[in-house]
C-alpha atoms as a PDB file:
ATOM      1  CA  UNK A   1     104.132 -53.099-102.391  1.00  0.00           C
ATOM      2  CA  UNK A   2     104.467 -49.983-102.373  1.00  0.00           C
ATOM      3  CA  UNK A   3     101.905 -49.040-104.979  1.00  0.00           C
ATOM      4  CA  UNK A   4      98.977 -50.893-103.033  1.00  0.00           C
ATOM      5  CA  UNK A   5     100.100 -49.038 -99.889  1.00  0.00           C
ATOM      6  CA  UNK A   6      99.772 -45.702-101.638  1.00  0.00           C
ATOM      7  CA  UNK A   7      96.253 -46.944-103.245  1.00  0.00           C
ATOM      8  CA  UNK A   8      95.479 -48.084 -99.412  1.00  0.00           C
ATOM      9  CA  UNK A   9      96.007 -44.399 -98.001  1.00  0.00           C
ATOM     10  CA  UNK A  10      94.581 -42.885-101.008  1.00  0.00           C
ATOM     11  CA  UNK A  11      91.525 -44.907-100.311  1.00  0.00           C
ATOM     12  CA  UNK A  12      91.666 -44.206 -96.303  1.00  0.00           C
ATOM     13  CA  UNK A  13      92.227 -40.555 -97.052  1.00  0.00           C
ATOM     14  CA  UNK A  14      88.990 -40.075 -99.487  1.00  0.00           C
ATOM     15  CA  UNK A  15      87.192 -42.211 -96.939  1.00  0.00           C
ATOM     16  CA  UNK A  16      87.907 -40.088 -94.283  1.00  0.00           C
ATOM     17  CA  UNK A  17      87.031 -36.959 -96.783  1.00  0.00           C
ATOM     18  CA  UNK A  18      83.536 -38.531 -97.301  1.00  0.00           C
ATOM     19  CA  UNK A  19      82.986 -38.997 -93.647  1.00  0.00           C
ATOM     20  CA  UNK A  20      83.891 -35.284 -93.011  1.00  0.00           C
ATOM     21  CA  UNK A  21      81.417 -34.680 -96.270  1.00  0.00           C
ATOM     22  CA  UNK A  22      78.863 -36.409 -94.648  1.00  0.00           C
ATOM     23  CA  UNK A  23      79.135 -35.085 -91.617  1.00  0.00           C
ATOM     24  CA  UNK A  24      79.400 -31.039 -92.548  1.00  0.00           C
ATOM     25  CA  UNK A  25      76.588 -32.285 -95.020  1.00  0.00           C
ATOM     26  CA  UNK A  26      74.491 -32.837 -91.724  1.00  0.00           C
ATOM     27  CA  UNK A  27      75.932 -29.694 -90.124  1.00  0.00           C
ATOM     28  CA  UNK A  28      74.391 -27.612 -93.098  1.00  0.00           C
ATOM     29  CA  UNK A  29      71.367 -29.036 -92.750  1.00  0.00           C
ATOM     30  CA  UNK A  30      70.684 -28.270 -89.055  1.00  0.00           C
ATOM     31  CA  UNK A  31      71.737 -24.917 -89.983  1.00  0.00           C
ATOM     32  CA  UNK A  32      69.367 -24.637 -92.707  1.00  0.00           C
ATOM     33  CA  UNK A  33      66.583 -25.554 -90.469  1.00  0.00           C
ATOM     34  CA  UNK A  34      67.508 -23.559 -88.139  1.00  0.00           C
ATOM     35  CA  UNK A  35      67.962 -20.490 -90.550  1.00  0.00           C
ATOM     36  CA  UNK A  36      64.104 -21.114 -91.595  1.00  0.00           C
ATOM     37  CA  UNK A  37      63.112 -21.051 -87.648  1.00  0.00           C
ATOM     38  CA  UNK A  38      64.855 -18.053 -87.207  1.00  0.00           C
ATOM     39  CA  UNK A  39      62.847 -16.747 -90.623  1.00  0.00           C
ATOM     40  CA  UNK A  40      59.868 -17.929 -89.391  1.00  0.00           C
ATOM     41  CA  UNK A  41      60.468 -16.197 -85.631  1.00  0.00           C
ATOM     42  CA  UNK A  42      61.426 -13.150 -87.411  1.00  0.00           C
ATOM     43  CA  UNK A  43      58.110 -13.092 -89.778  1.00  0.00           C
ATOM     44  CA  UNK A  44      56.112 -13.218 -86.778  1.00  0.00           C
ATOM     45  CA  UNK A  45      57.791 -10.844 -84.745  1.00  0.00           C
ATOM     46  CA  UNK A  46      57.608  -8.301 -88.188  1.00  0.00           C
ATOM     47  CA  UNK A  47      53.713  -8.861 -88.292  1.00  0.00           C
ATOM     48  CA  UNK A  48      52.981  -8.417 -84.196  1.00  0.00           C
ATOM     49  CA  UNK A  49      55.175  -5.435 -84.428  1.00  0.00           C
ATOM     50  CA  UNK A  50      52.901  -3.861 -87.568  1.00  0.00           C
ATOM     51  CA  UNK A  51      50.135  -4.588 -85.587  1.00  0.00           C
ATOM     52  CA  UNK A  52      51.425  -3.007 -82.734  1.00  0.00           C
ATOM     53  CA  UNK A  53      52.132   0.150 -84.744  1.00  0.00           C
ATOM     54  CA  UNK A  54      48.806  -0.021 -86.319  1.00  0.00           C
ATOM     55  CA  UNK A  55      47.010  -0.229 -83.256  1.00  0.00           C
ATOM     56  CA  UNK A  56      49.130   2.572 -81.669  1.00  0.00           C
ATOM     57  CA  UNK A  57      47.860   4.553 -84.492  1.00  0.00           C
ATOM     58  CA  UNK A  58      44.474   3.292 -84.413  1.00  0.00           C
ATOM     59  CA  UNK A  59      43.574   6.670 -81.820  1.00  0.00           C
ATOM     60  CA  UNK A  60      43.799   9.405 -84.484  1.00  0.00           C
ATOM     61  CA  UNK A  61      43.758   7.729 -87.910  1.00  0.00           C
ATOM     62  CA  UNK A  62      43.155  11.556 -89.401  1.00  0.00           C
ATOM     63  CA  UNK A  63      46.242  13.263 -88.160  1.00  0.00           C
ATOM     64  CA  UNK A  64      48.245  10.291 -86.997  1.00  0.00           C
ATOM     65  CA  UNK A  65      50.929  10.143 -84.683  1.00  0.00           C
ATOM     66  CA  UNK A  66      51.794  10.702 -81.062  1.00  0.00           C
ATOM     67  CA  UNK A  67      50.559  14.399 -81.047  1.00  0.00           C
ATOM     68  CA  UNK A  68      47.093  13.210 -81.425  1.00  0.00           C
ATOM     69  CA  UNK A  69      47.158  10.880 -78.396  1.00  0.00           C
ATOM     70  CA  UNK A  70      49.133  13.837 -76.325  1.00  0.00           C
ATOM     71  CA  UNK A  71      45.815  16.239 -77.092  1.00  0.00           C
ATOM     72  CA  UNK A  72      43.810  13.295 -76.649  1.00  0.00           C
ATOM     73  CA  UNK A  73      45.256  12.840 -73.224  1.00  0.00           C
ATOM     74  CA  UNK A  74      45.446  16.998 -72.351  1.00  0.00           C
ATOM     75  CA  UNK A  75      41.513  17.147 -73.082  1.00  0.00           C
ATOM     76  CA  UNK A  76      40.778  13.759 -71.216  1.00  0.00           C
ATOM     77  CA  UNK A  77      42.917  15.818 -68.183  1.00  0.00           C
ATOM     78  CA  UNK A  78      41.247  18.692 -68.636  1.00  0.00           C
ATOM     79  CA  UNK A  79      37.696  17.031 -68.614  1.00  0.00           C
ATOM     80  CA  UNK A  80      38.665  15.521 -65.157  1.00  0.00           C
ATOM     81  CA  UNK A  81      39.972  18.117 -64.136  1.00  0.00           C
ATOM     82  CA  UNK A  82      36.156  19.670 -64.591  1.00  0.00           C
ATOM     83  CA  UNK A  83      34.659  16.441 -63.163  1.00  0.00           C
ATOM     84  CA  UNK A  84      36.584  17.191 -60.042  1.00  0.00           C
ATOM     85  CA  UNK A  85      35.699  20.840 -59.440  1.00  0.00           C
ATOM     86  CA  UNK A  86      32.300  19.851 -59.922  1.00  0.00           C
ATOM     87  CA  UNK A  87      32.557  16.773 -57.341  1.00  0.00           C
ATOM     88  CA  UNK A  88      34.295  19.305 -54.983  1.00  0.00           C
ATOM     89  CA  UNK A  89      31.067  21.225 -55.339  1.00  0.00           C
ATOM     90  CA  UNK A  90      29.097  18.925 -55.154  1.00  0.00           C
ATOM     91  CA  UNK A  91      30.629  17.624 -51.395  1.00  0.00           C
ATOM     92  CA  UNK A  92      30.685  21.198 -50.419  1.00  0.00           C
ATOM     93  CA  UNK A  93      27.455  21.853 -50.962  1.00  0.00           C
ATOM     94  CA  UNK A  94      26.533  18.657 -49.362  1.00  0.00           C
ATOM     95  CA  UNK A  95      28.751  18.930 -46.314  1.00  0.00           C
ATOM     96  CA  UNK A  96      26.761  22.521 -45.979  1.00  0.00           C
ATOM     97  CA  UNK A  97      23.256  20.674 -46.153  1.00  0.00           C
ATOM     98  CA  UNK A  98      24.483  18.574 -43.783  1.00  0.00           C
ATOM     99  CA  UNK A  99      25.620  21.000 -41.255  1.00  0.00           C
ATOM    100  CA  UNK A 100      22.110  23.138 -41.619  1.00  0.00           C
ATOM    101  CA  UNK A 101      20.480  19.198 -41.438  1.00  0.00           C
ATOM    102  CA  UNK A 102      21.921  18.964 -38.174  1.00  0.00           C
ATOM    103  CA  UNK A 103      21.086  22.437 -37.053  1.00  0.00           C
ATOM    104  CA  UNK A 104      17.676  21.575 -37.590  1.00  0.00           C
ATOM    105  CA  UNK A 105      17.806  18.514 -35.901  1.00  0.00           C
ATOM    106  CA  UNK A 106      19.759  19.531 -32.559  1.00  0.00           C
ATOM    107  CA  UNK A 107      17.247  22.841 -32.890  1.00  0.00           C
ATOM    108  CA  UNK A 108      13.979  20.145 -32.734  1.00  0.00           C
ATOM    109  CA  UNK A 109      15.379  17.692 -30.230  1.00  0.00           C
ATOM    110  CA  UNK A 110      15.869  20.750 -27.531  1.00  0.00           C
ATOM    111  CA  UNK A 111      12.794  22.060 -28.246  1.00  0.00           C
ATOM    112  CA  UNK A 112      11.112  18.029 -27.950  1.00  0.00           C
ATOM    113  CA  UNK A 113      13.540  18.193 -24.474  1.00  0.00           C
ATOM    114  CA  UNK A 114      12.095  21.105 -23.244  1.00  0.00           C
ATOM    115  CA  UNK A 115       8.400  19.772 -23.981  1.00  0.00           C
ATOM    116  CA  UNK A 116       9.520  16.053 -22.501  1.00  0.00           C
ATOM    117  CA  UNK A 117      10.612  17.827 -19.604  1.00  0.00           C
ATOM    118  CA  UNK A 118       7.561  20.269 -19.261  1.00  0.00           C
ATOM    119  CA  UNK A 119       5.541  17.262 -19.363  1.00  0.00           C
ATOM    120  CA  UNK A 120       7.014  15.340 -16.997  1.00  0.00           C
ATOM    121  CA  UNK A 121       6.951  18.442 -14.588  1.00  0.00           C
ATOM    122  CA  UNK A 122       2.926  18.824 -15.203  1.00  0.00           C
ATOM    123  CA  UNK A 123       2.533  15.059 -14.968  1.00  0.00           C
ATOM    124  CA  UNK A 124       3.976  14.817 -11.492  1.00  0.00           C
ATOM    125  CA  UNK A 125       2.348  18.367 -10.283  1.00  0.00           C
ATOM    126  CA  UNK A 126      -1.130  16.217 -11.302  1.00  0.00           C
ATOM    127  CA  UNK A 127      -0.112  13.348  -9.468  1.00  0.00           C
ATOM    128  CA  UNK A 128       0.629  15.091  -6.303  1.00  0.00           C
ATOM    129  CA  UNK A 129      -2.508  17.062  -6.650  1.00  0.00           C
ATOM    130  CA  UNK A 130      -4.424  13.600  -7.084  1.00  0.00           C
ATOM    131  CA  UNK A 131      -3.278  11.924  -4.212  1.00  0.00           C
ATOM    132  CA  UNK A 132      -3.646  15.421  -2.272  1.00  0.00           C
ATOM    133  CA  UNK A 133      -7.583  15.237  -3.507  1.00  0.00           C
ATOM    134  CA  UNK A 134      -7.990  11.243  -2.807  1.00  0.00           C
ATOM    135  CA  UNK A 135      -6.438  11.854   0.682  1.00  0.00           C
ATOM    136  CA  UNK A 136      -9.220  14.439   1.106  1.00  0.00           C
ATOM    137  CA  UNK A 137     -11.751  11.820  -0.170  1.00  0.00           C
ATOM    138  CA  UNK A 138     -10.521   9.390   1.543  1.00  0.00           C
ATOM    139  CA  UNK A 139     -10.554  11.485   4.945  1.00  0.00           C
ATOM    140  CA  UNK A 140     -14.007  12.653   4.208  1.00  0.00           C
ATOM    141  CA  UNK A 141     -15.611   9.394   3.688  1.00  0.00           C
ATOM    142  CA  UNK A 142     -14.441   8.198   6.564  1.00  0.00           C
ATOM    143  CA  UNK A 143     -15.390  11.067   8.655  1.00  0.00           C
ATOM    144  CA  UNK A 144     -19.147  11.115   6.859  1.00  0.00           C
ATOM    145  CA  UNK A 145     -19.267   7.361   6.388  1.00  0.00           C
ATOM    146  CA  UNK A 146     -17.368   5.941   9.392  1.00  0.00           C
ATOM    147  CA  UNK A 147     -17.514   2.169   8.631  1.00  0.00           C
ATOM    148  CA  UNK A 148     -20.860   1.826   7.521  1.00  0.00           C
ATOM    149  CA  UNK A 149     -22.617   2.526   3.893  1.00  0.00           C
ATOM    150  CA  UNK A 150     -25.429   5.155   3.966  1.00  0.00           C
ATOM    151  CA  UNK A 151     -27.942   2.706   4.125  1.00  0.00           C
ATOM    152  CA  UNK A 152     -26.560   0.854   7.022  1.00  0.00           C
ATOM    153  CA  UNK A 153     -26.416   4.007   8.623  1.00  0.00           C
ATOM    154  CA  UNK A 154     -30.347   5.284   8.349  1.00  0.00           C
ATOM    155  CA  UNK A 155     -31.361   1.951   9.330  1.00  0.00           C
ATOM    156  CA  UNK A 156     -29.420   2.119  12.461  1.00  0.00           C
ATOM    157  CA  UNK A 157     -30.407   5.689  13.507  1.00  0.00           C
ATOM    158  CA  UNK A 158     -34.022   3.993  12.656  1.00  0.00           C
ATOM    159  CA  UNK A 159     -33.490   1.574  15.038  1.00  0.00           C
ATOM    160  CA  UNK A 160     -31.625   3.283  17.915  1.00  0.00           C
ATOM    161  CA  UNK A 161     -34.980   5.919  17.313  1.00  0.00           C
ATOM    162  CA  UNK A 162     -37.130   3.071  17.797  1.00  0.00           C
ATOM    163  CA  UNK A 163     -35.508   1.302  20.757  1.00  0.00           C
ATOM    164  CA  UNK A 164     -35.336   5.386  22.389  1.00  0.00           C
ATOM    165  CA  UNK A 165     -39.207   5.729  21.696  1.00  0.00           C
ATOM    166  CA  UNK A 166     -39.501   1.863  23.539  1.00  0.00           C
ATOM    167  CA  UNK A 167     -37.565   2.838  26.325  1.00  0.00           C
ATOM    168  CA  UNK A 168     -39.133   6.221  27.300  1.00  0.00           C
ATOM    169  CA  UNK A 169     -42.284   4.244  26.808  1.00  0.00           C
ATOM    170  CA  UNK A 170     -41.465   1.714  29.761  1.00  0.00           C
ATOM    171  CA  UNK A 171     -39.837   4.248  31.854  1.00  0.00           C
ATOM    172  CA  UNK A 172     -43.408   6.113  31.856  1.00  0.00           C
ATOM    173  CA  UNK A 173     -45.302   2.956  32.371  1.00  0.00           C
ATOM    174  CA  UNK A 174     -43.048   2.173  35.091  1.00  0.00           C
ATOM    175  CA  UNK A 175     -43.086   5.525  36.348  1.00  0.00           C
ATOM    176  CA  UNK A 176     -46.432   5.471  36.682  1.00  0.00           C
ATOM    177  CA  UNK A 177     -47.189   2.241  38.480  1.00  0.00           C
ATOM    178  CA  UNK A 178     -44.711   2.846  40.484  1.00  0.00           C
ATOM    179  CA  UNK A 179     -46.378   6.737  41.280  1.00  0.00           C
ATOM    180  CA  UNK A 180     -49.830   4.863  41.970  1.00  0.00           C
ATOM    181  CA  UNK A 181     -47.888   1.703  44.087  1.00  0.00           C
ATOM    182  CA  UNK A 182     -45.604   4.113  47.009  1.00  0.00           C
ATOM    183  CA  UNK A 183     -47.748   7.364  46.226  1.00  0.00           C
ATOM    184  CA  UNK A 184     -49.816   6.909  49.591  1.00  0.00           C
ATOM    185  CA  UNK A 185     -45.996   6.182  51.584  1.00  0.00           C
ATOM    186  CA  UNK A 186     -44.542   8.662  50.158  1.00  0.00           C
ATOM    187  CA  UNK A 187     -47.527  11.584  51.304  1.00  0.00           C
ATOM    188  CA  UNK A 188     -46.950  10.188  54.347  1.00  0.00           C
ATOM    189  CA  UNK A 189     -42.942  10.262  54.080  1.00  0.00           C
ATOM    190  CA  UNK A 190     -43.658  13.921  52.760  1.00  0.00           C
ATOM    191  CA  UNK A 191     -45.736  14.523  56.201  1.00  0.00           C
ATOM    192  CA  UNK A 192     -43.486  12.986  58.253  1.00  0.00           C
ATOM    193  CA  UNK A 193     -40.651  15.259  56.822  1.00  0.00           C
ATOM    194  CA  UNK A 194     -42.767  18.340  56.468  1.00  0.00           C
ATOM    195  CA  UNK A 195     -43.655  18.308  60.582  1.00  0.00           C
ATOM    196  CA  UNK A 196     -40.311  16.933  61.813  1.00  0.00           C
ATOM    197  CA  UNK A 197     -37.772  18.778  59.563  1.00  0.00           C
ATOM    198  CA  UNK A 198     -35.823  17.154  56.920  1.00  0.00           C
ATOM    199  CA  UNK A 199     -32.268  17.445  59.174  1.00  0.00           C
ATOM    200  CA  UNK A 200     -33.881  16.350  61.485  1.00  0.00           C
ATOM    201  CA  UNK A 201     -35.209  12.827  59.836  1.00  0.00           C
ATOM    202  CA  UNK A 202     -31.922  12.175  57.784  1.00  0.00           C
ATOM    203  CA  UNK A 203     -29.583  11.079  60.448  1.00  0.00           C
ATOM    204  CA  UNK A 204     -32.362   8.896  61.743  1.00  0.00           C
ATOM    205  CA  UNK A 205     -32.901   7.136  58.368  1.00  0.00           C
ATOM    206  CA  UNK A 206     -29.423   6.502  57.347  1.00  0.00           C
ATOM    207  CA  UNK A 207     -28.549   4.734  60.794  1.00  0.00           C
ATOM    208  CA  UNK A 208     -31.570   2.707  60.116  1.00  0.00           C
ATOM    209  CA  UNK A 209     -30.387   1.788  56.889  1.00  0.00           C
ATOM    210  CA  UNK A 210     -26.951   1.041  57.756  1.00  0.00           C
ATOM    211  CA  UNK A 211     -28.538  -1.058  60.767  1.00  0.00           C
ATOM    212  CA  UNK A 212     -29.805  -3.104  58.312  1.00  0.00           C
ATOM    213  CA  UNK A 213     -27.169  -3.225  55.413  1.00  0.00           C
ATOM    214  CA  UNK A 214     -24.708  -4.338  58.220  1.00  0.00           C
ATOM    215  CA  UNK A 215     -27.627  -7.330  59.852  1.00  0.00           C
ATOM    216  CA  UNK A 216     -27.948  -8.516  56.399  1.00  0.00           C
ATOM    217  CA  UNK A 217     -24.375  -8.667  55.918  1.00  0.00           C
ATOM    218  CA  UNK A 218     -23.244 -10.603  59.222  1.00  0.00           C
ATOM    219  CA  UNK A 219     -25.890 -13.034  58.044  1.00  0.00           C
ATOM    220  CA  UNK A 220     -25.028 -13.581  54.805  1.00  0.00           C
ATOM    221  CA  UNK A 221     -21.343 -13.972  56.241  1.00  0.00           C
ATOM    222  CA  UNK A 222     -22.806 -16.223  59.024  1.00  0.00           C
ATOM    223  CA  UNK A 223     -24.404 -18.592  56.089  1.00  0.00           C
ATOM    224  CA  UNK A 224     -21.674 -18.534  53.502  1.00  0.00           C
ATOM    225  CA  UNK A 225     -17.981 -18.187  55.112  1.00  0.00           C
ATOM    226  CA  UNK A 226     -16.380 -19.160  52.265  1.00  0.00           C
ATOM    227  CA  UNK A 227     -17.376 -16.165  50.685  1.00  0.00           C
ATOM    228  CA  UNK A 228     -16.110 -13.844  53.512  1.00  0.00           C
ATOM    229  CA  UNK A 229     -14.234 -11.219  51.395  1.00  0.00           C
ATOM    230  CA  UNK A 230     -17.365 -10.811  48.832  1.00  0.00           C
ATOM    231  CA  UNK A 231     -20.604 -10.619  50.911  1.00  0.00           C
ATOM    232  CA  UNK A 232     -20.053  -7.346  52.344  1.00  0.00           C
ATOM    233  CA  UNK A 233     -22.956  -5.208  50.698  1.00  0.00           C
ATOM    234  CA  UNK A 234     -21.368  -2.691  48.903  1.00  0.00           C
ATOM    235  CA  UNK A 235     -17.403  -4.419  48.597  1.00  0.00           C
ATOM    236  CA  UNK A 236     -15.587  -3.517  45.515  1.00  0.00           C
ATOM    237  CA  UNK A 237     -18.717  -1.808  43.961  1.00  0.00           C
ATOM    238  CA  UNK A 238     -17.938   1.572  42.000  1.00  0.00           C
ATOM    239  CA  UNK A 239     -20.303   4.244  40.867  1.00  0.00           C
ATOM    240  CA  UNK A 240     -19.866   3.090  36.727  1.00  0.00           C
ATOM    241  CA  UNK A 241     -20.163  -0.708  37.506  1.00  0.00           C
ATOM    242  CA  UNK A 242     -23.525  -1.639  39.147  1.00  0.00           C
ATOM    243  CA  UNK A 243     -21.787  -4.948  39.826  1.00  0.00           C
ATOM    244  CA  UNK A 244     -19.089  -5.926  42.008  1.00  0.00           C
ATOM    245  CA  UNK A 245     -15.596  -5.779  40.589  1.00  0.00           C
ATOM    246  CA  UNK A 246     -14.690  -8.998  41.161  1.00  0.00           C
ATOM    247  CA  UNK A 247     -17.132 -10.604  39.038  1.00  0.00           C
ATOM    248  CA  UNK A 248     -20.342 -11.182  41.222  1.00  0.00           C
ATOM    249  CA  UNK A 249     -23.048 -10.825  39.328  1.00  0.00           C
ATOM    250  CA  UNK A 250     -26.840 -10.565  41.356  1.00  0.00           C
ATOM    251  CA  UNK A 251     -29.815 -11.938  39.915  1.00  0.00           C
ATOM    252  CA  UNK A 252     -33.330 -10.997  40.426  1.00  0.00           C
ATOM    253  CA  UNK A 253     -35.824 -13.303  40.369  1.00  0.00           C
ATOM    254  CA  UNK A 254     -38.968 -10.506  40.506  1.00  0.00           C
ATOM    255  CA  UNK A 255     -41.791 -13.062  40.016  1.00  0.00           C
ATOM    256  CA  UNK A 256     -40.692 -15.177  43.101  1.00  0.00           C
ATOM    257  CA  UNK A 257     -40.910 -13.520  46.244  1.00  0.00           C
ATOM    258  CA  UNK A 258     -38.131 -13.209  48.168  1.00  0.00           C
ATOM    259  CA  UNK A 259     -37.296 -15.481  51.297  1.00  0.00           C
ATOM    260  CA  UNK A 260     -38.292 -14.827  54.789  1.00  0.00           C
ATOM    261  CA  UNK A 261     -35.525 -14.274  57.535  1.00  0.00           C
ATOM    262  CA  UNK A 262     -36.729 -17.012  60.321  1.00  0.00           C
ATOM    263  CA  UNK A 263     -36.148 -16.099  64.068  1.00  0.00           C
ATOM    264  CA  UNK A 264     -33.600 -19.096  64.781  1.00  0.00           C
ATOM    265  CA  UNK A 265     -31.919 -17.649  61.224  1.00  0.00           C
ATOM    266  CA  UNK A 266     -31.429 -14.288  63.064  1.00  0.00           C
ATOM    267  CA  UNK A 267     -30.764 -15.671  66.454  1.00  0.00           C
ATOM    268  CA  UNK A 268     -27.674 -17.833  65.468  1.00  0.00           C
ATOM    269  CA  UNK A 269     -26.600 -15.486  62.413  1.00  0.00           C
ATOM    270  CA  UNK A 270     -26.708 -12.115  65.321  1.00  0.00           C
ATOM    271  CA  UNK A 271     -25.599 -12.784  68.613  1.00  0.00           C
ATOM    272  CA  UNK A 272     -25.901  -9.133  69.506  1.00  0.00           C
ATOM    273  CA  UNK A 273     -29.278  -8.146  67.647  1.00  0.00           C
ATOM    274  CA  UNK A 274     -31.993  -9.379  69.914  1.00  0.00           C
ATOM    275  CA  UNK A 275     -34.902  -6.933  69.099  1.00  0.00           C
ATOM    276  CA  UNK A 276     -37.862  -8.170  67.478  1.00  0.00           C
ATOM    277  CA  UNK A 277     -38.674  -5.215  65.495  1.00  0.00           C
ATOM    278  CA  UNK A 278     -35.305  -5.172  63.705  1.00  0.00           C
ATOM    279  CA  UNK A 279     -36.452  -8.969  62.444  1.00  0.00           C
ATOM    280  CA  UNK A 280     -39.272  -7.939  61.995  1.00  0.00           C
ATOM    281  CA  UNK A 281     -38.384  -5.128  59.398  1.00  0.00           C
ATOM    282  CA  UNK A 282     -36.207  -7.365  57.197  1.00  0.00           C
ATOM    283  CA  UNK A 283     -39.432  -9.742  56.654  1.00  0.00           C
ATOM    284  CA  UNK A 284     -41.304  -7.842  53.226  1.00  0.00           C
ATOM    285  CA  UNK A 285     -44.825  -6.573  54.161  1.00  0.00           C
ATOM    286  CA  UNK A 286     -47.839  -5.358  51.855  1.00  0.00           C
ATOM    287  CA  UNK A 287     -48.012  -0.764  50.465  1.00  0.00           C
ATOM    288  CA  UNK A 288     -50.969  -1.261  53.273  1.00  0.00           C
ATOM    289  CA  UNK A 289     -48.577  -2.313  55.784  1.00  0.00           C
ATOM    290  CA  UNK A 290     -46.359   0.371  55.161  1.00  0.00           C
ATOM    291  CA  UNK A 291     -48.855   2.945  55.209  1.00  0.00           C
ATOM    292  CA  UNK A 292     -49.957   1.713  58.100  1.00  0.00           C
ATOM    293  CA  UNK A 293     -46.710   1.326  59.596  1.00  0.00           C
ATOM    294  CA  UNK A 294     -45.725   4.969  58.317  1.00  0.00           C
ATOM    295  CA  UNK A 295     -49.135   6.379  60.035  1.00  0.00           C
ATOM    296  CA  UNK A 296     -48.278   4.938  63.330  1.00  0.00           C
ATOM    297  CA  UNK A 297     -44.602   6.168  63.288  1.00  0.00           C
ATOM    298  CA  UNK A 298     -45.698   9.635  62.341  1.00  0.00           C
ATOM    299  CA  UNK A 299     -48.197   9.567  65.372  1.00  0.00           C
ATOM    300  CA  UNK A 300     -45.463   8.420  67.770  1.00  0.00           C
ATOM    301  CA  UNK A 301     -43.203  11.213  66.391  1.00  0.00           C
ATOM    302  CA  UNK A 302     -45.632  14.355  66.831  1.00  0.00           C
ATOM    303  CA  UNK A 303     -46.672  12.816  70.458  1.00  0.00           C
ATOM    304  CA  UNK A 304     -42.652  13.040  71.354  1.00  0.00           C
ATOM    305  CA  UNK A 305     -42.510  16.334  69.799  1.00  0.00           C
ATOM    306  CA  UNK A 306     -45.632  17.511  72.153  1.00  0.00           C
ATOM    307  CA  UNK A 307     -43.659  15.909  75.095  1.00  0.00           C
ATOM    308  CA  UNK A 308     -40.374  17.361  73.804  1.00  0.00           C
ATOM    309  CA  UNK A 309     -41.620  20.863  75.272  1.00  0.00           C
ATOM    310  CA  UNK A 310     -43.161  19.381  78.912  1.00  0.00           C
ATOM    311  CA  UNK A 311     -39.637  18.058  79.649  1.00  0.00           C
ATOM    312  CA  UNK A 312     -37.870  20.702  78.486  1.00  0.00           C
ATOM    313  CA  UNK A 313     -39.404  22.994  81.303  1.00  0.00           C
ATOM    314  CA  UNK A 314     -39.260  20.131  83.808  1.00  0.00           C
ATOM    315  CA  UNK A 315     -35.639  20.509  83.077  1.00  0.00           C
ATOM    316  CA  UNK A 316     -35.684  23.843  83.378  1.00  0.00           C
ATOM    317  CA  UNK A 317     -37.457  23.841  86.534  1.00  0.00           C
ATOM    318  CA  UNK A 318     -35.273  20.907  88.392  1.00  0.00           C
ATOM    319  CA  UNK A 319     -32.224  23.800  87.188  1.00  0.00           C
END
């Protein structure tokens, strides 16, 4: 019994010893592999490191080493260093073109000022001169031409020449028949006035004739007393208006002779004129008439002035 226990542990015991085999048999394995990794990793980093080395080197493969890539890098400084001097230069003698640029410039647009402004200055001086000259035209075109062209002008001063030369042409005509109509009336007038005395005569005539205006008038008032304000001959008449101011106009009929005053006309329109010869003088008579007429007054007035001196000593005498 106690033989086959013994065997039994001997037997558990090497079992157990092959299990820890197997298992630190394992163990070395992953360690194995893991050594090569670690080989591997370490080849790799050997070979980027040599060709980190090499290509540090790669700048001066004569001389080698760090001192070459410190002269390197002095000289690369110092050829900046040039490169910036000469870009200083360069911007000061740009900055200087610039300012004389800009001179120029501000030296050109005073000058184009000053012409702008001369310019202007001339340019308004013409302007005012221009409307200075048109006024004048203007002023003397209208004072030459009035309202009228040239033309229009002539042709009027043609006509108004013409209508002159018309007119003086019937005043002469008329002039004249009216010289060789009242010539014999007014020798005698001229008589009468020569042997009597014009101050004399004048008193005489203009009662006559204002007789007469004022006969007319009552019977014109007589006939038409509607009209009472407007019949007076000579009402509201001034010496610029040949008519009446109120807006009577006369019209002459000269072909038709005028109308004759009747007695009963007279009678009714004159209470107080009774004479015949006052009717008698408003009726229109023949230049024979008159002369005749005239003759016979002019007798009657130098046989009163023969009488005129008979009486006068009468007078004298009866004294």
């Amino acid at each position: 019994m106690s033989s086959q226990q013994a065997i039994r542990a001997q037997n558990d015991y090497i079992f157990t010893l092959q299990v820890q085999a197997d298992k630190y048999a394992r163990l070395i394995s992953s360690v194995n592999l893991r050594i090569k990794t670690i080989d591997e990793e370490w080849k790799t980093v050997r070979e980027k490191l040599a060709e980190l080395r090499l290509k540090r080197n790669e700048g001066d493969q004569r001389g080698g080493g760090i001192n070459a890539v410190k002269s390197k890098i002095m000289s690369e400084s110092r050829e900046v260093g040039k490169l910036e001097n000469r870009l200083a230069s360069c911007r000061t003698r740009l900055s200087n073109m610039n300012l004389e640029e800009q001179d120029a410039f501000d030296e050109i647009y005073q000058n184009l000022a000053i012409v702008i402004t001369r310019e202007k200055e001339n340019s308004e001086a013409f302007r005012k001169e221009a409307m200075k000259s048109e006024a004048l035209d203007t002023h003397e075109d209208g004072y030459f031409r009035g309202n009228f062209r040239i033309d229009e002008e002539s042709e009027m001063k043609q006509t108004l020449q013409k209508l002159d030369v018309a007119e003086n042409a019937d005043y002469e005509r008329l002039r004249q028949s009216a010289q060789r109509e009242f010539g014999p009336v007014a020798r005698a007038v001229d008589k009468l006035y020569n042997s009597l005395g014009c101050n004399e005569m004048m008193p005489i005539i203009e009662q006559r004739s204002n007789d007469l205006v004022e006969q007319f008038t009552r019977r014109l008032q007589h006939k038409h007393p509607q009209n009472l304000a407007t019949t007076s001959l000579g009402a509201h008449l001034q010496p610029s208006d040949p008519n009446r101011a109120n807006g009577l106009h006369l019209n002459f009929n000269l072909n038709q002779a005028p109308p004759l005053l009747t007695s009963h006309d007279a009678n009714s329109g004159d209470p107080d004129n009774n004479s015949g010869d006052e009717d008698d003088s408003l009726v229109p008579v023949s230049t024979a008439e008159l002369q005749r007429k005239a003759a016979k007054t002019l007798a009657m007035q130098l046989s009163n002035a023969k009488m005129s001196p008979t009486r006068n000593k009468k007078k004298k005498n009866q004294k």
